[in-house]
C-alpha atoms as a PDB file:
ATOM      1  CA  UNK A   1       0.000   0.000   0.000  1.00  0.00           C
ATOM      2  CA  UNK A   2       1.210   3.355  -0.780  1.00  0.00           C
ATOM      3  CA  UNK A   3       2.473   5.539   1.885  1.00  0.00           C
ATOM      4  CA  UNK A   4       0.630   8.977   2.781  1.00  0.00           C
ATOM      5  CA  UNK A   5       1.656  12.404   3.965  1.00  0.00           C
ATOM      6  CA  UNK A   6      -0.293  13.867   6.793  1.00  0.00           C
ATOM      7  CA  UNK A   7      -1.029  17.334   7.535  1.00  0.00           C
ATOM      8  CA  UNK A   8       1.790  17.185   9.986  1.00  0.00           C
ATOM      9  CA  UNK A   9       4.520  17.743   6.458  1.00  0.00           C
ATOM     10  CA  UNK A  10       6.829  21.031   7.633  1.00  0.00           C
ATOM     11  CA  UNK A  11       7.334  20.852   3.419  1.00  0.00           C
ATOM     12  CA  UNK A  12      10.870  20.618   3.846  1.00  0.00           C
ATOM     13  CA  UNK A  13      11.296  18.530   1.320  1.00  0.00           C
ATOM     14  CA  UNK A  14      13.894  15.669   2.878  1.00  0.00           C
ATOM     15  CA  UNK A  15      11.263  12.611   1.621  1.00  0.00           C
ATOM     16  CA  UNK A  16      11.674  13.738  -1.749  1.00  0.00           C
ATOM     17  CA  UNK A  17      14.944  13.894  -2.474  1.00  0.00           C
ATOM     18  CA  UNK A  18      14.737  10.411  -1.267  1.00  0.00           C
ATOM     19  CA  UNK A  19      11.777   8.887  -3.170  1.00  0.00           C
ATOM     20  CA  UNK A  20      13.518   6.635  -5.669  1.00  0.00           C
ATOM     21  CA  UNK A  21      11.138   6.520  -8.458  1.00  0.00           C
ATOM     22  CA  UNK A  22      10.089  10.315  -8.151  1.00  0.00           C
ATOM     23  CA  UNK A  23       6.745   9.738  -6.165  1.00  0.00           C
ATOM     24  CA  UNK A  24       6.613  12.502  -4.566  1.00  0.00           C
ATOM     25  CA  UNK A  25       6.161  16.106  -5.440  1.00  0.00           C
ATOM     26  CA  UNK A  26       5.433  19.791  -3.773  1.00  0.00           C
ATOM     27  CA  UNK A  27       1.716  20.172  -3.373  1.00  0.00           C
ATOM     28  CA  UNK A  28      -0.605  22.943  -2.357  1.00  0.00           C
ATOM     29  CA  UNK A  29       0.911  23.057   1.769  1.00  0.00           C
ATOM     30  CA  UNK A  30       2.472  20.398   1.906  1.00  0.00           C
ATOM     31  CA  UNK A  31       4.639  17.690  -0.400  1.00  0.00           C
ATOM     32  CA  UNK A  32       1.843  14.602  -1.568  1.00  0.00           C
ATOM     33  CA  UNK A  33       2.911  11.319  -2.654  1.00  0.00           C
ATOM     34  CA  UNK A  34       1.482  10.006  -6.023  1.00  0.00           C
ATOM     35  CA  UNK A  35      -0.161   6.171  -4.848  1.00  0.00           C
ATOM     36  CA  UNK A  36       0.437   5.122  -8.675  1.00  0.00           C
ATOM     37  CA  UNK A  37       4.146   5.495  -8.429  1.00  0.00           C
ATOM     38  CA  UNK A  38       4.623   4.717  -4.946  1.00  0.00           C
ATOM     39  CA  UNK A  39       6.226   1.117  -4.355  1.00  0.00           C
ATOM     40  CA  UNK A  40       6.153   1.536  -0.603  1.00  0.00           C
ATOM     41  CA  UNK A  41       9.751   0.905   0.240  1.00  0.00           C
ATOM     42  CA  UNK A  42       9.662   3.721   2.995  1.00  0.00           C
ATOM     43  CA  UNK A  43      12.556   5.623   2.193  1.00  0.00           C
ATOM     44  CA  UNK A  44      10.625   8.864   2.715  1.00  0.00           C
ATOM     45  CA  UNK A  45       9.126   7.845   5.820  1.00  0.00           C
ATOM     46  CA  UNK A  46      12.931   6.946   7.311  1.00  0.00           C
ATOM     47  CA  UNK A  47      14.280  10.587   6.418  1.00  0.00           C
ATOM     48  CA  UNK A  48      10.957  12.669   7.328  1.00  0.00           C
ATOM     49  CA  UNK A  49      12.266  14.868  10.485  1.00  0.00           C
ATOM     50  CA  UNK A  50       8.722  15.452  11.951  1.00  0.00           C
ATOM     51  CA  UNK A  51       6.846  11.471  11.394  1.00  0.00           C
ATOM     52  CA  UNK A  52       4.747  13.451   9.245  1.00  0.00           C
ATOM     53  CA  UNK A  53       5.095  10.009   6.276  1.00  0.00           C
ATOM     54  CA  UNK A  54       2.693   6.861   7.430  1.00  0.00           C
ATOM     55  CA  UNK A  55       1.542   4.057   5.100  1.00  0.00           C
ATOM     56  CA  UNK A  56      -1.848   4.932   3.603  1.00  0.00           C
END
């Protein structure tokens, strides 16, 4: 299942630099992850400073 970003997301921008097929992107407030490209290895949730990252 494809991970989520909460409303907790300080848009810093750490979980995508680390996304590695380019899942995630800025959004309106806060950085969303696409569920289509997603392959829920968790990479963004290990580097996200505030737990914002949970798996949807």
């Amino acid at each position: 299942m494809a991970y989520i970003i909460t409303d907790a997301c300080a848009s810093c921008g750490a979980c995508a630099d680390q996304c590695p097929v380019s899942a995630i992107a800025e959004g309106d407030g806060k950085y969303e992850i696409n569920p289509d490209v997603c392959v829920s290895c968790g990479a963004c949730a290990d580097q996200c400073p505030v737990g914002a990252i949970e798996e949807g």
